[in-house]
Protein backbone atom coordinates (compact mmCIF):
# COMPACT_ATOMS: atom_id res chain seq x y z
CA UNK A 1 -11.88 -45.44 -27.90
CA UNK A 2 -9.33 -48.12 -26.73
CA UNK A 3 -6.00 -47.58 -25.13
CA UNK A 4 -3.17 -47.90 -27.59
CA UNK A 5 0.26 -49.04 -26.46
CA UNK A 6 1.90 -45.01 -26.29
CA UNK A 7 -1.19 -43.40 -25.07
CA UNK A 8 -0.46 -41.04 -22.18
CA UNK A 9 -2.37 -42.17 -19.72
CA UNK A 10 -2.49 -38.96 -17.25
CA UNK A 11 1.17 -39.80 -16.15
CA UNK A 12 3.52 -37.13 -15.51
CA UNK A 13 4.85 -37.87 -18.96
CA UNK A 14 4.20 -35.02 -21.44
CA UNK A 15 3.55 -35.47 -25.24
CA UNK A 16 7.12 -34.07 -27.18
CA UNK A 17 4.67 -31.76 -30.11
CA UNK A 18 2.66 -30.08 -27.43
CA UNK A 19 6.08 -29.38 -25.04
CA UNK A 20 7.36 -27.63 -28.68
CA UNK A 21 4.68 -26.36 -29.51
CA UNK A 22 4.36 -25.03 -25.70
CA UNK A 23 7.71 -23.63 -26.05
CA UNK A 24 7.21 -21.86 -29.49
CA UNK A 25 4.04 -20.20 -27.60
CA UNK A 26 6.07 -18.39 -25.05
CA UNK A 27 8.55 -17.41 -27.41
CA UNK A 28 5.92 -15.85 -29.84
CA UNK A 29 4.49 -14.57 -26.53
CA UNK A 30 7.29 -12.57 -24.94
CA UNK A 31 9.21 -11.93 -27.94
CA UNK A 32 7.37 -10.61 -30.63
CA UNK A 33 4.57 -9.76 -28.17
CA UNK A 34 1.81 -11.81 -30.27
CA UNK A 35 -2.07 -11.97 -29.45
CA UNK A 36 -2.93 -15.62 -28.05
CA UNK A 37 -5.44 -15.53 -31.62
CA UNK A 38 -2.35 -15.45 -33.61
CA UNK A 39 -0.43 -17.63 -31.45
CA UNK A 40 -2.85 -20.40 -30.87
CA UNK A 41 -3.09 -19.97 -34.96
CA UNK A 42 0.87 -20.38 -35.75
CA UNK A 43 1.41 -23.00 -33.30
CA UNK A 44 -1.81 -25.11 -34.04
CA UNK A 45 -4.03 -24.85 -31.04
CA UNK A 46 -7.46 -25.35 -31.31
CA UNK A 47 -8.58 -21.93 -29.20
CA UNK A 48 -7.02 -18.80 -27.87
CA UNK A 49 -8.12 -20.04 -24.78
CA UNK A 50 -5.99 -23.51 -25.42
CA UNK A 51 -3.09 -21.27 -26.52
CA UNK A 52 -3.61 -18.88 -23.32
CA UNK A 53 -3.31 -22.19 -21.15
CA UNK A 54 -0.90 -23.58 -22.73
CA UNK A 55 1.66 -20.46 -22.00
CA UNK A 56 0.57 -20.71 -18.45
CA UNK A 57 1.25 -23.93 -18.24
CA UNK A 58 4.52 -23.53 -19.46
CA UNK A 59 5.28 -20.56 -17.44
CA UNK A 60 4.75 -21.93 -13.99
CA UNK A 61 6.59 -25.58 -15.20
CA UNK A 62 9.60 -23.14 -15.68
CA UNK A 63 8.97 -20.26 -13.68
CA UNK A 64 12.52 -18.74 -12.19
CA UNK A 65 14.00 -19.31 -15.74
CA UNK A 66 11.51 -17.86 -17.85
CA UNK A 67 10.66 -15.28 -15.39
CA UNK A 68 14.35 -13.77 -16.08
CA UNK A 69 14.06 -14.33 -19.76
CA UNK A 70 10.79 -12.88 -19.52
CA UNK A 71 12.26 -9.86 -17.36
CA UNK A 72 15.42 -9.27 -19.72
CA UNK A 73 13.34 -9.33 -23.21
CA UNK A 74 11.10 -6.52 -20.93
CA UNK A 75 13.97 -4.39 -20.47
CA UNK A 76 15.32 -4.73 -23.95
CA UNK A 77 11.75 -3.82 -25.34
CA UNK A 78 12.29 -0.50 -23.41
CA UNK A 79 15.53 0.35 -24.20
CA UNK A 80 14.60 -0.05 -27.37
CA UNK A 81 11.28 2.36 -27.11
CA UNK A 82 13.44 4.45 -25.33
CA UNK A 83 16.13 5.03 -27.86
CA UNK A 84 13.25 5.00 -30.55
CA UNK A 85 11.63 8.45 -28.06
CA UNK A 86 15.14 9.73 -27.99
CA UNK A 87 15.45 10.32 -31.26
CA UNK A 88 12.21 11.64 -32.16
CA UNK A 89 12.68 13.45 -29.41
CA UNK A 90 16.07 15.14 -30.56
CA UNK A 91 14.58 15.61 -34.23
CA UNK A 92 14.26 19.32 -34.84
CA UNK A 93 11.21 18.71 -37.16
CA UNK A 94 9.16 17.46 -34.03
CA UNK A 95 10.04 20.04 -32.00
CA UNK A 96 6.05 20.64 -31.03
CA UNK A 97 6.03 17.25 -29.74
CA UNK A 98 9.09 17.17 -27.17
CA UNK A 99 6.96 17.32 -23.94
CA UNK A 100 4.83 14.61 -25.46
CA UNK A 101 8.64 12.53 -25.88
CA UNK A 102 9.36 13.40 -22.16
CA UNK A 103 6.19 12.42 -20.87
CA UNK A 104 7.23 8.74 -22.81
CA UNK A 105 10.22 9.28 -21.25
CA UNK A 106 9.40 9.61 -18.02
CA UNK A 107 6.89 6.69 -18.10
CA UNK A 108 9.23 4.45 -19.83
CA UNK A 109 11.44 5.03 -16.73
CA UNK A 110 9.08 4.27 -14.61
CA UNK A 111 7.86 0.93 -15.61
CA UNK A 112 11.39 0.18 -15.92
CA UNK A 113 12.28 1.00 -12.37
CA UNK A 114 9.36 -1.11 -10.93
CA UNK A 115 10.27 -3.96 -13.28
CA UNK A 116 13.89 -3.96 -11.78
CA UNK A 117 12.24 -3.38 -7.91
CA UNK A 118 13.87 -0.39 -7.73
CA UNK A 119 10.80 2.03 -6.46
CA UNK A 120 10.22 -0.33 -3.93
CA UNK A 121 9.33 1.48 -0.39
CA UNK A 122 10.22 0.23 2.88
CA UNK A 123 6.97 -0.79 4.13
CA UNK A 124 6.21 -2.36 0.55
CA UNK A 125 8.88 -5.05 1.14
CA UNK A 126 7.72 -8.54 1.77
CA UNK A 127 8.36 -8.91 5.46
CA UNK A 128 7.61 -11.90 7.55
CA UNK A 129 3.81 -13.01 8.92
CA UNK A 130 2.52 -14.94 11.68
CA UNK A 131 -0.58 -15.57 11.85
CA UNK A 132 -2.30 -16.96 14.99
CA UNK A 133 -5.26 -18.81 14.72
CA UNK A 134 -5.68 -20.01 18.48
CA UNK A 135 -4.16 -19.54 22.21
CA UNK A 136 -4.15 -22.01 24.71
CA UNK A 137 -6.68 -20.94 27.50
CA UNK A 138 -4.24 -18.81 29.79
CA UNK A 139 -1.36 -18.06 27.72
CA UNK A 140 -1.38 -14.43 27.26
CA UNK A 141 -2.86 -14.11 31.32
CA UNK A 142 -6.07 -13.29 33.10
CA UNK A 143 -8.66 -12.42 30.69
CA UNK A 144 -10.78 -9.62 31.95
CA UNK A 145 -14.56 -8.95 31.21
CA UNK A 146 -15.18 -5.82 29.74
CA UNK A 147 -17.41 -3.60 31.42
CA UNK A 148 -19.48 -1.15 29.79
């Protein structure tokens, strides 16, 4: 196969169809929630492994700004299961299933308040880590045989 004139030759330069079709990928992903089968199908990719890496890729190329997006479309998804629980929930003709609704509830909640870092404990926080991996000979004093 010879070189043509445009061919990307392993540059840092990126091929405009597969950035769209990159982009289209993590839309289909995080907005309407799609199987990587049906996205590598809609957007052309030969695999839903292709299609996987592909949304990988493009996550960690944009990672604090899709991250957000990513985290908002989350939390609009469960307001909107919420609201969807709510009602059933309120409906007199399911009143057999209201501890079923509250359970939802209750777990919809929940995944919202560790999405938002709101459950987080004290000693779950990141906190800072040093890690020594050698002393100069003497620094921390006489070292003392142990005796048994």
């Amino acid at each position: 196969m010879s070189k043509g004139k445009y061919e990307n030759t392993g540059g840092n330069t990126r091929d405009v169809n597969a950035a769209i079709r990159a982009s289209l990928a993590v839309k289909l992903r995080a907005q309407q929630r799609l199987g990587y089968d049906e996205i590598a199908r809609q957007c052309g990719f030969a695999s839903r492994g292709a299609a996987h890496n592909a949304v990988q890729r493009e996550l960690a190329r944009n990672l604090s700004t899709n991250i957000e997006e990513l985290r908002r479309e989350e939390l609009a998804t469960l307001e909107y299961l919420e609201q969807t629980v709510l009602k059933r929930m309120r409906d007199e003709q399911y009143a057999k299933s209201q501890l079923f609704a509250i359970d939802r509830l209750l777990q919809i909640s929940e995944r919202r308040s560790k999405l938002m870092g709101m459950d987080a404990q004290k000693d779950e926080r990141p906190a800072n880590l040093v890690v020594v991996r050698e002393v100069p000979h003497g620094l921390l004093g006489p070292v003392e045989a142990k005796t048994e």
